[in-house]
C-alpha atoms as a PDB file:
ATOM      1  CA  UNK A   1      60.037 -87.809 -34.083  1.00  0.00           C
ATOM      2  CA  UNK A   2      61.058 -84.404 -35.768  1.00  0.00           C
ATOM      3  CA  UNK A   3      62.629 -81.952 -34.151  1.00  0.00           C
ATOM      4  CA  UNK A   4      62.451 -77.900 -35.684  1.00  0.00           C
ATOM      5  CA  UNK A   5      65.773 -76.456 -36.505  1.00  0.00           C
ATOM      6  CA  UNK A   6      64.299 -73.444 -38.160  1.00  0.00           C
ATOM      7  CA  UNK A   7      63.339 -71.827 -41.209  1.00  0.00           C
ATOM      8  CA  UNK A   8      60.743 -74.537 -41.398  1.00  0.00           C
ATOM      9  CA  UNK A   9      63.255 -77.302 -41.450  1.00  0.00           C
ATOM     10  CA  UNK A  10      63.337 -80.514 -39.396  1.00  0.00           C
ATOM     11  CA  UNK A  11      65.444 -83.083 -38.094  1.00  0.00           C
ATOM     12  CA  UNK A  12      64.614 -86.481 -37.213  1.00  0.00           C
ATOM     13  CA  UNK A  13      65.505 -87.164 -33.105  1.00  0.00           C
ATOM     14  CA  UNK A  14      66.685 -90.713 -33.733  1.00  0.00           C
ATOM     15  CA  UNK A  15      69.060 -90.015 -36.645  1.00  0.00           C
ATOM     16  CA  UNK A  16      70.768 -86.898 -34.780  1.00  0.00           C
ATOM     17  CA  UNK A  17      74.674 -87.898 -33.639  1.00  0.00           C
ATOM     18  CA  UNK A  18      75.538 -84.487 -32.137  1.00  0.00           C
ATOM     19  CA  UNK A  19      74.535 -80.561 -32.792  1.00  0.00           C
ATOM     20  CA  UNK A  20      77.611 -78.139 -32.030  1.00  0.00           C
ATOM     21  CA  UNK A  21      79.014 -74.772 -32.076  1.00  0.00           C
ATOM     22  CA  UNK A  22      80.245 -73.747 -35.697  1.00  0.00           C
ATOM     23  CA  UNK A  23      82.810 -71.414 -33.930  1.00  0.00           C
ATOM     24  CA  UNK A  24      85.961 -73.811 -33.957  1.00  0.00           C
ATOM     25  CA  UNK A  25      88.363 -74.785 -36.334  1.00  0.00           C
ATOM     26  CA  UNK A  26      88.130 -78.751 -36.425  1.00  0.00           C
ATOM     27  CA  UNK A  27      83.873 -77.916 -36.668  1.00  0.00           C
ATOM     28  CA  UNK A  28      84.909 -75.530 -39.542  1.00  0.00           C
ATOM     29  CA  UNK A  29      87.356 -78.529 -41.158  1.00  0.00           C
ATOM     30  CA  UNK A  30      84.293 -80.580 -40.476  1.00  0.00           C
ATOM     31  CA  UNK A  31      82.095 -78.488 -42.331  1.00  0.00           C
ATOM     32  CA  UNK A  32      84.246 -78.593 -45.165  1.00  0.00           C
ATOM     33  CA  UNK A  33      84.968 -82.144 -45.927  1.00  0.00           C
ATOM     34  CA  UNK A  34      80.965 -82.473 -45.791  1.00  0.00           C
ATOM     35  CA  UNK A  35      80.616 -80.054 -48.823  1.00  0.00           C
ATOM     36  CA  UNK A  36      83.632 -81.541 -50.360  1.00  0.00           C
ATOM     37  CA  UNK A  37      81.877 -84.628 -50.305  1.00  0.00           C
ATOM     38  CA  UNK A  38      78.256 -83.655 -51.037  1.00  0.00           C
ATOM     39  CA  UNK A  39      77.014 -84.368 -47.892  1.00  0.00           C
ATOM     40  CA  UNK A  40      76.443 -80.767 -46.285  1.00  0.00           C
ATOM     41  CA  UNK A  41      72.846 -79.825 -46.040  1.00  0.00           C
ATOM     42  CA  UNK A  42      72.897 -75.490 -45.831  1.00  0.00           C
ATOM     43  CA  UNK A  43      69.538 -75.150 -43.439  1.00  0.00           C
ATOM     44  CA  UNK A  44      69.811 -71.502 -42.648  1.00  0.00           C
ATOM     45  CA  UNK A  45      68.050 -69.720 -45.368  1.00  0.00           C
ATOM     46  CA  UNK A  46      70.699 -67.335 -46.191  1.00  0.00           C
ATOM     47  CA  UNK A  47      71.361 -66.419 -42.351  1.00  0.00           C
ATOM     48  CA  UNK A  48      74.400 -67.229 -40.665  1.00  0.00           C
ATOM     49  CA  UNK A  49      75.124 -71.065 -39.654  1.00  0.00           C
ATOM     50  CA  UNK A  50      75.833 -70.850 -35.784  1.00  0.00           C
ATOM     51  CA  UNK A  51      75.314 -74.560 -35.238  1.00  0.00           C
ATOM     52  CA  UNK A  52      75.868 -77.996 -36.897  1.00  0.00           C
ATOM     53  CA  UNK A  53      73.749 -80.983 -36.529  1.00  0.00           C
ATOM     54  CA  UNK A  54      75.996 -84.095 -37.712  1.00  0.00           C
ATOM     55  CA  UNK A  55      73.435 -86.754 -38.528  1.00  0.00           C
ATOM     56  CA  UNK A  56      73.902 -91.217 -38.656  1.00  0.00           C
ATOM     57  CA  UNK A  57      74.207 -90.683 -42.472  1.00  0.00           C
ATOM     58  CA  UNK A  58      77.643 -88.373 -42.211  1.00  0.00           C
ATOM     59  CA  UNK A  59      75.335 -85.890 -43.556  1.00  0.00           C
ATOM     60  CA  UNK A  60      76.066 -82.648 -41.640  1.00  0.00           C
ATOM     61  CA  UNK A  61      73.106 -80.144 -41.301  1.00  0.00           C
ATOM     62  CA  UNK A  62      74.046 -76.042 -40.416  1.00  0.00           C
ATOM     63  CA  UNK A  63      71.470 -74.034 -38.971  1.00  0.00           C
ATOM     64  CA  UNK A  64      70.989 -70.433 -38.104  1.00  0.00           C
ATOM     65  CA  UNK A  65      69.967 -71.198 -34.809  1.00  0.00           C
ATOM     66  CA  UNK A  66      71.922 -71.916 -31.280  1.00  0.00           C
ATOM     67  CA  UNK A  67      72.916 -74.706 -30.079  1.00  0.00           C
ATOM     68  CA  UNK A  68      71.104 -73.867 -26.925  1.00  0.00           C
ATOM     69  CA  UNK A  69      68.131 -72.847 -28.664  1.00  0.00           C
ATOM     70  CA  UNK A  70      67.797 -76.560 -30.549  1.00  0.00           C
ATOM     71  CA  UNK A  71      68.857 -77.993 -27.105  1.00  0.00           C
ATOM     72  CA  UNK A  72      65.456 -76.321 -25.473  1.00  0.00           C
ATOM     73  CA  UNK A  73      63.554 -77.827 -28.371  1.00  0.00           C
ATOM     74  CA  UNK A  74      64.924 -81.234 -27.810  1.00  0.00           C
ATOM     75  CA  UNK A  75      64.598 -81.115 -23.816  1.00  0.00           C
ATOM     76  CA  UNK A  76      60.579 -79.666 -24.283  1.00  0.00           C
ATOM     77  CA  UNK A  77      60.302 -82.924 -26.310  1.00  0.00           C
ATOM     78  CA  UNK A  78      61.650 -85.441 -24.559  1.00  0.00           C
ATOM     79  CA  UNK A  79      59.682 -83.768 -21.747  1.00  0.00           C
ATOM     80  CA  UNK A  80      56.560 -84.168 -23.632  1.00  0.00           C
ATOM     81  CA  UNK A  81      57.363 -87.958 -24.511  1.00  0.00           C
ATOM     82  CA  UNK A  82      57.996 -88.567 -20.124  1.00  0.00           C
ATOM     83  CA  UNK A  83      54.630 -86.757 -19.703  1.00  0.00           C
ATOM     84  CA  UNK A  84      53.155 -89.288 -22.170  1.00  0.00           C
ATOM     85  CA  UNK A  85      54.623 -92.199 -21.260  1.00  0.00           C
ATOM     86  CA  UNK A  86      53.445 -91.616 -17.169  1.00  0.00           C
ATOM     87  CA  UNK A  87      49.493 -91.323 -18.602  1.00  0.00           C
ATOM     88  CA  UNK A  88      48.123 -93.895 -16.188  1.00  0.00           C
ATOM     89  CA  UNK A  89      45.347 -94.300 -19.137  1.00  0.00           C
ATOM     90  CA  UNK A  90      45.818 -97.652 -21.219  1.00  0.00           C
ATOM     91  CA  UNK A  91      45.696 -97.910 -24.723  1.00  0.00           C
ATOM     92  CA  UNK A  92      42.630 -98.602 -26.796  1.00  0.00           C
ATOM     93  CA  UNK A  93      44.497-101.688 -27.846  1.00  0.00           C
ATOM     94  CA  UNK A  94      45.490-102.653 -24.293  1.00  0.00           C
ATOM     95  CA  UNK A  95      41.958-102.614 -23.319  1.00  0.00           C
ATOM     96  CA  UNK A  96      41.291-104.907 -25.709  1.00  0.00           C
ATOM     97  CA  UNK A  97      43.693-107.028 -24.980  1.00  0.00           C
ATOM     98  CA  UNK A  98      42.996-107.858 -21.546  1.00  0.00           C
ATOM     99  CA  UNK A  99      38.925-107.896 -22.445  1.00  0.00           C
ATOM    100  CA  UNK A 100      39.728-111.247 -24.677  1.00  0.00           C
ATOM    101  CA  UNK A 101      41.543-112.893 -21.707  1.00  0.00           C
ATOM    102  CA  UNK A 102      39.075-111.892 -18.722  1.00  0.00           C
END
């Protein structure tokens, strides 16, 4: 599952460590030692990073949107996937299943 992270940009839920605030100085450091080692992905479009997104490669993602804002994304998500999962309505392959065995 993707998440949006704006600007038409996505990252994948599964592979996402932690998102956080750009405005301190060890998420600055951070930041740095990413593009000093080729592994900081600039998602903003020219805007102004306000968040980082530090991914299971060490690749570290900025994007011009909040933390909050990506954090509402996320939640309407996961919310989505609960909603989903509660269906009482089986699967097309679980009524199959249980057909063969009746």
């Amino acid at each position: 599952m993707i998440i949006p992270i704006g600007h038409e940009n996505f990252v994948a839920v599964e592979e996402v460590v932690v998102i956080q605030r750009l405005d301190s100085a060890p998420a600055r450091a951070f930041k740095q030692v990413a593009e000093q080692s080729g592994r900081l992905i600039n998602a903003t479009n020219g805007r102004k990073a306000r968040s980082m997104i530090l991914m299971r490669s060490n690749h570290v993602v900025l994007s011009s949107l909040e933390v909050e804002a990506i954090k509402k994304r996320f939640d309407r998500l996961m919310r989505n996937i609960d909603k989903d999962r509660q269906d009482p309505q089986p699967s097309l392959f679980d009524k199959a299943h249980t057909q063969i065995w009746e």
